[in-house]
PDB file of N, CA and C in Angstrom:
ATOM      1  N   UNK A   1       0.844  -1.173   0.000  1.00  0.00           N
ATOM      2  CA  UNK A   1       0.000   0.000   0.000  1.00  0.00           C
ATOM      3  C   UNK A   1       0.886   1.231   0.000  1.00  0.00           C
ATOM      4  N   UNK A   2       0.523   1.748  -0.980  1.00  0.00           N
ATOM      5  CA  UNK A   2       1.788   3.434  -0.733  1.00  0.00           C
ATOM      6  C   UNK A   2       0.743   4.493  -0.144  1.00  0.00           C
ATOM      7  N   UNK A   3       1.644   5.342   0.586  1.00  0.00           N
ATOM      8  CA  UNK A   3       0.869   6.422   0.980  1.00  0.00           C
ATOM      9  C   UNK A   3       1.833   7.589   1.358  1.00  0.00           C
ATOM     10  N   UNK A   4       1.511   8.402   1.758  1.00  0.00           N
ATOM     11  CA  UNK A   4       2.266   9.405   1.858  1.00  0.00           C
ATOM     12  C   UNK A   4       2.562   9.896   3.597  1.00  0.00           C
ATOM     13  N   UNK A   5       3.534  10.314   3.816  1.00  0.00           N
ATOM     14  CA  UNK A   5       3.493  10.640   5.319  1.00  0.00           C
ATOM     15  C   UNK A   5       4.461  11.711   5.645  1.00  0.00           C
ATOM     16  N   UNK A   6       3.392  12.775   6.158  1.00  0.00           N
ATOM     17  CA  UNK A   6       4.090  13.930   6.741  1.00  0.00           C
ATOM     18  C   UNK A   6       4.728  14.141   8.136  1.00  0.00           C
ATOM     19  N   UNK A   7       5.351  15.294   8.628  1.00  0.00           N
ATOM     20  CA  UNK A   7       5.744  14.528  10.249  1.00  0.00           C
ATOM     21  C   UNK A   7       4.432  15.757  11.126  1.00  0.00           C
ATOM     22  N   UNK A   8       3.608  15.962  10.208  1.00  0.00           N
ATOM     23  CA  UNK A   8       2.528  16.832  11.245  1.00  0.00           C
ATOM     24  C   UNK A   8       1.674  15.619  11.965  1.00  0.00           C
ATOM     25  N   UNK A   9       2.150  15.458  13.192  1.00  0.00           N
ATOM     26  CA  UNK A   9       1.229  14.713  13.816  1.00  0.00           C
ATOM     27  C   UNK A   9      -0.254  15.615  14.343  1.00  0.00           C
ATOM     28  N   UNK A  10      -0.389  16.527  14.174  1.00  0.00           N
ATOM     29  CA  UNK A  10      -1.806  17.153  14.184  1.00  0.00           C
ATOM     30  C   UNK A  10      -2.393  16.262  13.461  1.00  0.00           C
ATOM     31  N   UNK A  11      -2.803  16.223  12.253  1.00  0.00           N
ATOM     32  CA  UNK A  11      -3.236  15.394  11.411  1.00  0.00           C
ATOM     33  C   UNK A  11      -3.867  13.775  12.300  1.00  0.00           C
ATOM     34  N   UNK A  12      -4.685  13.875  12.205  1.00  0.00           N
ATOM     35  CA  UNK A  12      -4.943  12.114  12.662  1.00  0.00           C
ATOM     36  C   UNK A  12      -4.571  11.201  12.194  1.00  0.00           C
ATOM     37  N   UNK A  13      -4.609  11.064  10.877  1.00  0.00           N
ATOM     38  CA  UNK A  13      -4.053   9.819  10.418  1.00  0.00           C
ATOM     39  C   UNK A  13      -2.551   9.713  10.343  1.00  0.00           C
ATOM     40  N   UNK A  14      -2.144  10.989  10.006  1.00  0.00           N
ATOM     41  CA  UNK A  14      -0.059  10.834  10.643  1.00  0.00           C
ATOM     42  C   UNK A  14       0.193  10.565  11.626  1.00  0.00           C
ATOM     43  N   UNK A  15      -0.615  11.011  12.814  1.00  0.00           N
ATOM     44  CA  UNK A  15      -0.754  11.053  14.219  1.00  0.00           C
ATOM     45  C   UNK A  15      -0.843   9.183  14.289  1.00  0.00           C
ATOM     46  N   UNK A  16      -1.781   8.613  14.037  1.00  0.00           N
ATOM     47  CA  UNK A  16      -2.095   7.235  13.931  1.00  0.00           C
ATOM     48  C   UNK A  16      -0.900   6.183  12.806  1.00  0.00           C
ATOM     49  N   UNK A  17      -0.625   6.859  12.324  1.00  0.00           N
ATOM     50  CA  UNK A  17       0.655   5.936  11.442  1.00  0.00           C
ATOM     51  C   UNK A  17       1.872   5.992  11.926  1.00  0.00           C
ATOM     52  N   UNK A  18       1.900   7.340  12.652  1.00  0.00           N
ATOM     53  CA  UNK A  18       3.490   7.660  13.335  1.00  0.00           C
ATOM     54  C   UNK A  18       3.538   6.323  14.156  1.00  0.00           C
ATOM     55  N   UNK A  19       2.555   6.487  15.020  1.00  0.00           N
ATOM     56  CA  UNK A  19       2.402   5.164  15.994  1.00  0.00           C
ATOM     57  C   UNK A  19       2.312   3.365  16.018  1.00  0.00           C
ATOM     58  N   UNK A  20       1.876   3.460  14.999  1.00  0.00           N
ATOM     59  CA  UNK A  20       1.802   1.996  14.243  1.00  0.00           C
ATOM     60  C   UNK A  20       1.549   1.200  13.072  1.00  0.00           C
ATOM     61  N   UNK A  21       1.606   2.813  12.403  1.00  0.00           N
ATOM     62  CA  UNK A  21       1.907   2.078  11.052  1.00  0.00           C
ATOM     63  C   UNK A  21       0.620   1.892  10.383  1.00  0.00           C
ATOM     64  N   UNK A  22      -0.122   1.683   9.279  1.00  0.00           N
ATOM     65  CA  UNK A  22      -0.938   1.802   7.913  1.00  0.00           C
ATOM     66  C   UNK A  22      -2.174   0.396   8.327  1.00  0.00           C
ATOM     67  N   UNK A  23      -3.050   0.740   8.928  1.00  0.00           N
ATOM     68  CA  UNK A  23      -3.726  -0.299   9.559  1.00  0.00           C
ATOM     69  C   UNK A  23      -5.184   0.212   9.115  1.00  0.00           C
ATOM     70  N   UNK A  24      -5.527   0.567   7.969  1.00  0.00           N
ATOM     71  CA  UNK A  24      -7.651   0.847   7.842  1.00  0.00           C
ATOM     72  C   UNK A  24      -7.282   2.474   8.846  1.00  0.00           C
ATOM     73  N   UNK A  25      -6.193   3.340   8.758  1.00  0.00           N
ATOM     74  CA  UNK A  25      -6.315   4.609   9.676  1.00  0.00           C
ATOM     75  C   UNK A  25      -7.322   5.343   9.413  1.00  0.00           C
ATOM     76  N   UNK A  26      -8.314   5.704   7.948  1.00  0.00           N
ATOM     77  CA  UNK A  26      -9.017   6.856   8.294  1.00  0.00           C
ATOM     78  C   UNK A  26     -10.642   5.995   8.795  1.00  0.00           C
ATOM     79  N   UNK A  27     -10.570   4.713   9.178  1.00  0.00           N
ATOM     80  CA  UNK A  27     -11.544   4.139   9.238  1.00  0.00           C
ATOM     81  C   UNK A  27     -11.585   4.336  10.906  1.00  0.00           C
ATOM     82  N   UNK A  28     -10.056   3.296  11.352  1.00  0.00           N
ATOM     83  CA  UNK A  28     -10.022   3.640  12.639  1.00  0.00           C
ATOM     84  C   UNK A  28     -10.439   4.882  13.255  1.00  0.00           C
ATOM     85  N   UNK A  29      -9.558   5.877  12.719  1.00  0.00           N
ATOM     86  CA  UNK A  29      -9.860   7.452  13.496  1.00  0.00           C
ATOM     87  C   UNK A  29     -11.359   7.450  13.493  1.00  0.00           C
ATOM     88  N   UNK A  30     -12.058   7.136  12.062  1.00  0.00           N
ATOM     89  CA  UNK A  30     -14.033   7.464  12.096  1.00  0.00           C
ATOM     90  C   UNK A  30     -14.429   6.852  13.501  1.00  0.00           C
ATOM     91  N   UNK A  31     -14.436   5.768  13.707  1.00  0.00           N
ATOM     92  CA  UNK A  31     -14.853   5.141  14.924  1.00  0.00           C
ATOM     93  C   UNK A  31     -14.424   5.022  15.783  1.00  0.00           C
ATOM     94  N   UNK A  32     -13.033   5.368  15.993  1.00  0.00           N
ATOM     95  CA  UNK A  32     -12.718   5.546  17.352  1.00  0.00           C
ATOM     96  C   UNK A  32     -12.724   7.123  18.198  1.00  0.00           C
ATOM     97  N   UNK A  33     -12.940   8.014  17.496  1.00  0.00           N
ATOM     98  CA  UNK A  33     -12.853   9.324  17.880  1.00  0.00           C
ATOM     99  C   UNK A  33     -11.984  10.039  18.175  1.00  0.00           C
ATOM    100  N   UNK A  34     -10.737   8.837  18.635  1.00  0.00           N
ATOM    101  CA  UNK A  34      -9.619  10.252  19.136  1.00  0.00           C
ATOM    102  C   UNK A  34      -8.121   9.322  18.577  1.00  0.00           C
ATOM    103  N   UNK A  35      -7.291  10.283  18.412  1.00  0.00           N
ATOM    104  CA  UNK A  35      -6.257   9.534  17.813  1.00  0.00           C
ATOM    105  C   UNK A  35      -5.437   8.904  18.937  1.00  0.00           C
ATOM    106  N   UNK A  36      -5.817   8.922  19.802  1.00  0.00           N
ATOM    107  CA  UNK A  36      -4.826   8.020  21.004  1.00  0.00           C
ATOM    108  C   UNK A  36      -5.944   6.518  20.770  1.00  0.00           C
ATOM    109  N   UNK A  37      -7.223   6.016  20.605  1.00  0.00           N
ATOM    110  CA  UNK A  37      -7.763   5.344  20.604  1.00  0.00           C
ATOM    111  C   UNK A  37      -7.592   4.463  19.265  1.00  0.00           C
ATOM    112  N   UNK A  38      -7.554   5.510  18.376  1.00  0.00           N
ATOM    113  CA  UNK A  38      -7.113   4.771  17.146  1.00  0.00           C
ATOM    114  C   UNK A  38      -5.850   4.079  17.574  1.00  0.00           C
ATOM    115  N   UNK A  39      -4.776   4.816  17.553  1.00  0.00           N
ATOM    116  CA  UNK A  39      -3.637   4.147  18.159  1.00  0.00           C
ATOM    117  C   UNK A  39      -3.743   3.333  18.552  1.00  0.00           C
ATOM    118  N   UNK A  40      -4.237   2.991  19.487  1.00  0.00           N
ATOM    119  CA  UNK A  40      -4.809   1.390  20.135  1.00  0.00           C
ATOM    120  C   UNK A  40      -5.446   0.029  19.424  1.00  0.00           C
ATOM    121  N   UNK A  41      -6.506   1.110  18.603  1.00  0.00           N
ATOM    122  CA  UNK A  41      -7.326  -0.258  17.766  1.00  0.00           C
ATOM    123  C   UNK A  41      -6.290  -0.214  16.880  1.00  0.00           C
ATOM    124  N   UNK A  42      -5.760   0.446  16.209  1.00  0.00           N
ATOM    125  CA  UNK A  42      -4.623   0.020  14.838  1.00  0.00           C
ATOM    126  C   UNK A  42      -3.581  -0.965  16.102  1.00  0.00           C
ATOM    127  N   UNK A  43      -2.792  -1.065  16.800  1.00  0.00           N
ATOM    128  CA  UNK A  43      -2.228  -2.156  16.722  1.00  0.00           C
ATOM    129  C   UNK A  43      -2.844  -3.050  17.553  1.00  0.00           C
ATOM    130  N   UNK A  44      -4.159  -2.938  17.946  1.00  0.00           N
ATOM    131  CA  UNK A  44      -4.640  -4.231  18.410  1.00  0.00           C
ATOM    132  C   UNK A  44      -5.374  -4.944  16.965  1.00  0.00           C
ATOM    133  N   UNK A  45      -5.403  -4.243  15.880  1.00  0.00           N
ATOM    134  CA  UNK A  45      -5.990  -5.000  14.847  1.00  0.00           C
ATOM    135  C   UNK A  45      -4.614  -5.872  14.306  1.00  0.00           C
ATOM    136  N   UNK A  46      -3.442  -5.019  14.415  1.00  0.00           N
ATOM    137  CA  UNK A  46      -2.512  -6.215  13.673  1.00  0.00           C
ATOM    138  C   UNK A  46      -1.995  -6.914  14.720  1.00  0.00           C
ATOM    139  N   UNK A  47      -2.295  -6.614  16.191  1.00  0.00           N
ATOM    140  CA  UNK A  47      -2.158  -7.828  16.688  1.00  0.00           C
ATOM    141  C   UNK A  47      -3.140  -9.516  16.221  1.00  0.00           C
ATOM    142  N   UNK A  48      -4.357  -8.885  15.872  1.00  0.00           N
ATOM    143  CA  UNK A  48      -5.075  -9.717  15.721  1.00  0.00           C
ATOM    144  C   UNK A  48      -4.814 -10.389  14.069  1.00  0.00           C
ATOM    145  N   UNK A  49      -4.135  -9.704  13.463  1.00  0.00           N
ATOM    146  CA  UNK A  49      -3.491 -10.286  11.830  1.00  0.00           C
ATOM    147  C   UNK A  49      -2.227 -11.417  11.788  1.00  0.00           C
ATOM    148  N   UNK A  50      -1.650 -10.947  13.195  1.00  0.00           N
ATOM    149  CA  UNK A  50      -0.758 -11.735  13.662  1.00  0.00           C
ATOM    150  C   UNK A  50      -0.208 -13.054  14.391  1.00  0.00           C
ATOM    151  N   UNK A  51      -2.292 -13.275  14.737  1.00  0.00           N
ATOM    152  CA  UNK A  51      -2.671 -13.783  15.877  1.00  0.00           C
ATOM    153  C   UNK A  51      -3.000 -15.343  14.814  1.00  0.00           C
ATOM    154  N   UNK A  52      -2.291 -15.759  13.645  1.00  0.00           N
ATOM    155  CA  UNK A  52      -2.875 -17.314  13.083  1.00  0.00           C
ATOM    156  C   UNK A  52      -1.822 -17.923  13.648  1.00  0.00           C
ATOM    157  N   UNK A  53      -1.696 -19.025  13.506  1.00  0.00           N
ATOM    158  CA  UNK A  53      -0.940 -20.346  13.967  1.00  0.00           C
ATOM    159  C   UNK A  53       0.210 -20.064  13.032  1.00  0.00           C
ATOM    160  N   UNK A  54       1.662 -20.790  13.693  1.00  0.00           N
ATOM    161  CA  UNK A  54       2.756 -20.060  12.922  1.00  0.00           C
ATOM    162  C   UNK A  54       2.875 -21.763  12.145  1.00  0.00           C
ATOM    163  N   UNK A  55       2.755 -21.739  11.088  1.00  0.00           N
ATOM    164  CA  UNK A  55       3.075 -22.310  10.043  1.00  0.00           C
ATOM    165  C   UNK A  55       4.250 -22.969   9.408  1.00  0.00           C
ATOM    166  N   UNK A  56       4.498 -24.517   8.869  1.00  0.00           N
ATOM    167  CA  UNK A  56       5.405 -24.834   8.586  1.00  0.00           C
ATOM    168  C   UNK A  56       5.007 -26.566   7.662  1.00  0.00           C
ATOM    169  N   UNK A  57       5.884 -25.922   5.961  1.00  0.00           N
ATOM    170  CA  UNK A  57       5.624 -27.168   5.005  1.00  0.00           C
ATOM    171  C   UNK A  57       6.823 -26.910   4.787  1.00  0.00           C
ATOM    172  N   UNK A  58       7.476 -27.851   4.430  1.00  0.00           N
ATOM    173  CA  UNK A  58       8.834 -28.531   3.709  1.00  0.00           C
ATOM    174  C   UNK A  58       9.378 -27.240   3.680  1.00  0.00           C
ATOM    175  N   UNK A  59       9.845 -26.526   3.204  1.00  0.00           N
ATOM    176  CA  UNK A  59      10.652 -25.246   3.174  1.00  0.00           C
ATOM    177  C   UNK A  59      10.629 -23.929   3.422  1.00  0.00           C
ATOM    178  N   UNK A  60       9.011 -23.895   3.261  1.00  0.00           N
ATOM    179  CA  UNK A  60       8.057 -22.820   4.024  1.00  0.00           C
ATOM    180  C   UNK A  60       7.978 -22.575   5.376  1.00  0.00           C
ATOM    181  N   UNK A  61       8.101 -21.789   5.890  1.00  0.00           N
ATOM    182  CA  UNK A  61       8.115 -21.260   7.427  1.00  0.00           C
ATOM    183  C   UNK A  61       7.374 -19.871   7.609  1.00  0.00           C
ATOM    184  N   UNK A  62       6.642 -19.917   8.633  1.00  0.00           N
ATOM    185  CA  UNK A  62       5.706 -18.585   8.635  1.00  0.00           C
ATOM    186  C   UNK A  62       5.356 -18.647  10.205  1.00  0.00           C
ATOM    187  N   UNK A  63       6.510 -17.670  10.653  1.00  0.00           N
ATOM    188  CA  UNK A  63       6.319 -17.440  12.160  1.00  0.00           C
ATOM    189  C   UNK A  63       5.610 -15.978  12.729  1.00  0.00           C
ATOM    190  N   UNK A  64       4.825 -16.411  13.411  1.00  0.00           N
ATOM    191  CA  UNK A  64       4.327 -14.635  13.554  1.00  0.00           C
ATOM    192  C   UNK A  64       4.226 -14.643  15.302  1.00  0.00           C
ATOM    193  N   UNK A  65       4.831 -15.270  15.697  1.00  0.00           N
ATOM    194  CA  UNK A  65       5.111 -15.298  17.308  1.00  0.00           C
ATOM    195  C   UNK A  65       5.883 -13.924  18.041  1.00  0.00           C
ATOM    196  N   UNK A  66       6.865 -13.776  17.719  1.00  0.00           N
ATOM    197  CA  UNK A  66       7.573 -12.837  17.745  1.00  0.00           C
ATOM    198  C   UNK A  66       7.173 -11.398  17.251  1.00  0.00           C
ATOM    199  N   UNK A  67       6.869 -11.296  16.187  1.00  0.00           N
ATOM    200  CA  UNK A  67       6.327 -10.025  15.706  1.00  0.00           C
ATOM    201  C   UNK A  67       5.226  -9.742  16.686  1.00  0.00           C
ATOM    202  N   UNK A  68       3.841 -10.768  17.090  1.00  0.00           N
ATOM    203  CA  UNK A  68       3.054 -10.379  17.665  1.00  0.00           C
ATOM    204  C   UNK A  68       3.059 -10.088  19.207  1.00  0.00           C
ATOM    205  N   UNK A  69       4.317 -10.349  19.931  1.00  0.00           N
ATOM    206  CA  UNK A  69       4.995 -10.217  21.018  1.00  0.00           C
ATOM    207  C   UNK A  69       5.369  -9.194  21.358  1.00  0.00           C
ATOM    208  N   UNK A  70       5.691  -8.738  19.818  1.00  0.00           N
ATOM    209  CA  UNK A  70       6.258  -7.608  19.957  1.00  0.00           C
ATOM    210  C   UNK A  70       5.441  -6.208  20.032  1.00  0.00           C
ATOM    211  N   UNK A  71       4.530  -6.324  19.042  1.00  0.00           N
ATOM    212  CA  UNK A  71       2.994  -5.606  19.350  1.00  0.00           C
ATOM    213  C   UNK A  71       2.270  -5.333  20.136  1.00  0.00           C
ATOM    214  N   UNK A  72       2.541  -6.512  21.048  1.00  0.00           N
ATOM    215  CA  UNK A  72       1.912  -6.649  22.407  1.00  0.00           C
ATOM    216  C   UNK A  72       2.338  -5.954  23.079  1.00  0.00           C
ATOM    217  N   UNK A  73       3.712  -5.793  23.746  1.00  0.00           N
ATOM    218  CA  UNK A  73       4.289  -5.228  24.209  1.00  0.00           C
ATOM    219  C   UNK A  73       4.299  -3.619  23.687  1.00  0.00           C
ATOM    220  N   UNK A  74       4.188  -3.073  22.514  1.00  0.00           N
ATOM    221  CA  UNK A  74       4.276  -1.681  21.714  1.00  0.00           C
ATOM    222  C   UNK A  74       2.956  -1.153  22.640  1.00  0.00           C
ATOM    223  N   UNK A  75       1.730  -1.889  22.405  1.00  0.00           N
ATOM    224  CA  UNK A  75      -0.139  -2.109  22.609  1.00  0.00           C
ATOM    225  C   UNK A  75       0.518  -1.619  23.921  1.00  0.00           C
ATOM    226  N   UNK A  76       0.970  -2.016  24.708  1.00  0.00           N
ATOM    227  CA  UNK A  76       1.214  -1.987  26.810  1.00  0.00           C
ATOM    228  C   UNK A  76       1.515  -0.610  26.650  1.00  0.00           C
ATOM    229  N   UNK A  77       2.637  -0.011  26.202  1.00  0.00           N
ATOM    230  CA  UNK A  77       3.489   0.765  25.949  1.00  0.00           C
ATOM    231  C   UNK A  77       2.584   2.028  25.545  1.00  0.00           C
ATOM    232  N   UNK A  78       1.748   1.860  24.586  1.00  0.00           N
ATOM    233  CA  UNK A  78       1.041   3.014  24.105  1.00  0.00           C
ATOM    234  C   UNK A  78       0.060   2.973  24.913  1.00  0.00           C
ATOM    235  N   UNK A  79      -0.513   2.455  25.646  1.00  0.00           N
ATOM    236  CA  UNK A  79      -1.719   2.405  26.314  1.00  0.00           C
ATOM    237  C   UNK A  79      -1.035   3.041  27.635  1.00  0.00           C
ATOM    238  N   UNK A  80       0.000   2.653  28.498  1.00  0.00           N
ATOM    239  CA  UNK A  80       0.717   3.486  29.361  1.00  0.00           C
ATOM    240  C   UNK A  80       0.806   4.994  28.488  1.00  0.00           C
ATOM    241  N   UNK A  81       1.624   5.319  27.797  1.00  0.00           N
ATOM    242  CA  UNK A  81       1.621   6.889  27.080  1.00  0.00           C
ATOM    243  C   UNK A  81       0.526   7.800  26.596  1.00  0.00           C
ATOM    244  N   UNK A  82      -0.126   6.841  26.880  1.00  0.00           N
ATOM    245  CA  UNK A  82      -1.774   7.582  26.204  1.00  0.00           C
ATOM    246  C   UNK A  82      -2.800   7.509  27.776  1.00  0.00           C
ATOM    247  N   UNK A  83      -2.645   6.826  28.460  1.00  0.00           N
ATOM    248  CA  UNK A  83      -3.154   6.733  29.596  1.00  0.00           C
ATOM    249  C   UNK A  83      -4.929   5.965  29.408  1.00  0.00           C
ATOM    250  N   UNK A  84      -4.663   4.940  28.668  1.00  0.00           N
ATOM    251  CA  UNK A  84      -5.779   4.552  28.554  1.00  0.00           C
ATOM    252  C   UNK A  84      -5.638   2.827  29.144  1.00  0.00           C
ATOM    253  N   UNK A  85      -6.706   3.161  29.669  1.00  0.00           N
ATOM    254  CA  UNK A  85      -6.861   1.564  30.650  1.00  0.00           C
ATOM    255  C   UNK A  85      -7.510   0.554  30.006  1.00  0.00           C
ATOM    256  N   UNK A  86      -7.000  -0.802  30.578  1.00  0.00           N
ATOM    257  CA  UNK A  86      -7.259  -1.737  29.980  1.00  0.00           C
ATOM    258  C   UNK A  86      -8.770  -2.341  29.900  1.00  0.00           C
ATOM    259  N   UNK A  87      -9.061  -1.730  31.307  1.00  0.00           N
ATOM    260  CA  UNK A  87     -10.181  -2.079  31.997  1.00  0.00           C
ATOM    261  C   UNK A  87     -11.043  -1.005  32.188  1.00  0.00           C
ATOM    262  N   UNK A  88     -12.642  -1.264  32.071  1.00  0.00           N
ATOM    263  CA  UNK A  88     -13.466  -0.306  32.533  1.00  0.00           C
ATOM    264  C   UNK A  88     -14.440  -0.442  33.920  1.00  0.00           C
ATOM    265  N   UNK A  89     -15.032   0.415  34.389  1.00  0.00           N
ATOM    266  CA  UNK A  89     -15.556   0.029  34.972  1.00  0.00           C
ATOM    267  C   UNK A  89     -17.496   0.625  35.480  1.00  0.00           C
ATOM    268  N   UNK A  90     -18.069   0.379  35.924  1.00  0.00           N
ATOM    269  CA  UNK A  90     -19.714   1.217  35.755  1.00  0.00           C
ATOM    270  C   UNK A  90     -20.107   0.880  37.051  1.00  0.00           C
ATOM    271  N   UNK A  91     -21.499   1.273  37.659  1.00  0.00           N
ATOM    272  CA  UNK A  91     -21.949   1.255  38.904  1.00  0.00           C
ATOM    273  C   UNK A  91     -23.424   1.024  38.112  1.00  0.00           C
ATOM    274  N   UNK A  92     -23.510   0.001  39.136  1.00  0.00           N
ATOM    275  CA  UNK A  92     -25.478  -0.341  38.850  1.00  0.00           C
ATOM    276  C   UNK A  92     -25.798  -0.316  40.197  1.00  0.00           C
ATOM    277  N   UNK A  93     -26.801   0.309  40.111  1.00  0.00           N
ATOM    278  CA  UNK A  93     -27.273   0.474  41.657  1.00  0.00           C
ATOM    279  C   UNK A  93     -28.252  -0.576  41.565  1.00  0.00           C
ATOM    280  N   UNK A  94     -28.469  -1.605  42.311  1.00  0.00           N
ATOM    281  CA  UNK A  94     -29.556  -2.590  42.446  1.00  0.00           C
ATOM    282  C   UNK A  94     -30.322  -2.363  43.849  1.00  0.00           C
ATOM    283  N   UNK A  95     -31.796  -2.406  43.821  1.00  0.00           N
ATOM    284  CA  UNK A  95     -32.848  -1.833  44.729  1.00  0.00           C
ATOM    285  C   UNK A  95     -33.160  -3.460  45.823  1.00  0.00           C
ATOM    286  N   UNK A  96     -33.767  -3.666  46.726  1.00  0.00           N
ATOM    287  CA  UNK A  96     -34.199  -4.567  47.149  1.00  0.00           C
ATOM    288  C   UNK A  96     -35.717  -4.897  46.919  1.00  0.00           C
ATOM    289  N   UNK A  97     -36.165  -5.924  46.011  1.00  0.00           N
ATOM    290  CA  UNK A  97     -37.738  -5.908  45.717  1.00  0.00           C
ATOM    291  C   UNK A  97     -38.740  -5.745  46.535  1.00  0.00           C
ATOM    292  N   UNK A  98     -38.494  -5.084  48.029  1.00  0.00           N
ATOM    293  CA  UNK A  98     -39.830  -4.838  48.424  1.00  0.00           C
ATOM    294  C   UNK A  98     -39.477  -3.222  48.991  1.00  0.00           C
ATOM    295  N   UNK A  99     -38.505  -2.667  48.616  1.00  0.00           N
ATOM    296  CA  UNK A  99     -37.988  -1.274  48.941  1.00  0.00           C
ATOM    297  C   UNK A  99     -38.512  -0.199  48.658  1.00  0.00           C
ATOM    298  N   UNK A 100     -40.019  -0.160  47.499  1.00  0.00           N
ATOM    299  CA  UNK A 100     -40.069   0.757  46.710  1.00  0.00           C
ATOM    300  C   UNK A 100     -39.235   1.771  46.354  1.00  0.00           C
ATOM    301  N   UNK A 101     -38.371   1.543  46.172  1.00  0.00           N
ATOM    302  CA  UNK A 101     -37.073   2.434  45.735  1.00  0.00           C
ATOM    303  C   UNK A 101     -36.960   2.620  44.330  1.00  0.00           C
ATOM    304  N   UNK A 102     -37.307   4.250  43.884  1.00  0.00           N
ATOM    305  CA  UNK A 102     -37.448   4.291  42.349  1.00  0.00           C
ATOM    306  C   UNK A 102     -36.473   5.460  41.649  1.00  0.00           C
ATOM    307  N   UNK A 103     -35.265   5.629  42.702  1.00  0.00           N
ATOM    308  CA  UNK A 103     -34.358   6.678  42.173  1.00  0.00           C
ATOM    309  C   UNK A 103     -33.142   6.627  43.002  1.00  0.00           C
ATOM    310  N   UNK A 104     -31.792   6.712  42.513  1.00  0.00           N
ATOM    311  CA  UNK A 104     -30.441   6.681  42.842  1.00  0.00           C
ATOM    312  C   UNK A 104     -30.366   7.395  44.272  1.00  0.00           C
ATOM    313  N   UNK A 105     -29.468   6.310  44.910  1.00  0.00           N
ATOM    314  CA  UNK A 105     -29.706   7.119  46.388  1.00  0.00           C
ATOM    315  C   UNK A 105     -28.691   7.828  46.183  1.00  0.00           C
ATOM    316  N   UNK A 106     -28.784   8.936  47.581  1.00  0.00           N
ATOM    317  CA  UNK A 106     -27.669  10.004  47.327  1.00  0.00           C
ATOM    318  C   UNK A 106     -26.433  10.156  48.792  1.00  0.00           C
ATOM    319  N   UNK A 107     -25.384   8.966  48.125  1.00  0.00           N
ATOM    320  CA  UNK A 107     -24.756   8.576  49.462  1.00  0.00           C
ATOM    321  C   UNK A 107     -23.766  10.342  50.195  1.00  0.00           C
ATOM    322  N   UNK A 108     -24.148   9.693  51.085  1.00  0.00           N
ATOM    323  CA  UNK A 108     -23.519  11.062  52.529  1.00  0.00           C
ATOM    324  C   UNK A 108     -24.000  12.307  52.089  1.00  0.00           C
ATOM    325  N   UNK A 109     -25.252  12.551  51.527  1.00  0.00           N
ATOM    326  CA  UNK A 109     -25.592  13.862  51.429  1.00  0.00           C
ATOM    327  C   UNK A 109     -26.937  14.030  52.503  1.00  0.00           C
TER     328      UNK A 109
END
């Protein structure tokens, strides 16, 4: 794939290639919204390109162990520099069925 690359990381998609390289970027940036997120899904997608069984016929060899190790580790790396967590987390408030309780309580107020 040829493309062109400037060093204005303003730009989102330079911003997103500086980081990992030519991965579906103006698709990523559409759906992910921010270029630190893209960043993320672009090399968690070629982690996942990376992710077949490493391969081997008579003279043929096709290892992708290493490369994807290595991604992995890049993925840790940018997710530390970007400050985005691995994990999320939410609050459900659950009521007791005979509580009539029909709105978020309002703790220590």
């Amino acid at each position: 794939m040829a493309f062109t690359f400037t060093d204005d990381l303003t730009d989102p998609v330079d911003f997103t290639r500086f980081h990992c390289g030519d991965a579906l970027i103006t698709s990523l940036i559409a759906v992910e919204g921010t270029n630190n997120k893209a960043v993320i899904a672009g090399l968690k997608y070629i982690i996942s390109q990376l992710s077949r069984p490493d391969f081997r016929a008579d003279w043929l060899q096709v290892t992708n162990t290493e490369a994807r190790n290595g991604y992995i580790l890049l993925l840790r790396e940018k997710r530390n520099e970007f400050g985005i967590s691995v994990m999320t987390a939410s609050v459900t408030h659950v009521y007791r069925a005979d509580s009539d309780a029909t709105e978020e309580p309002t703790y220590g107020a």
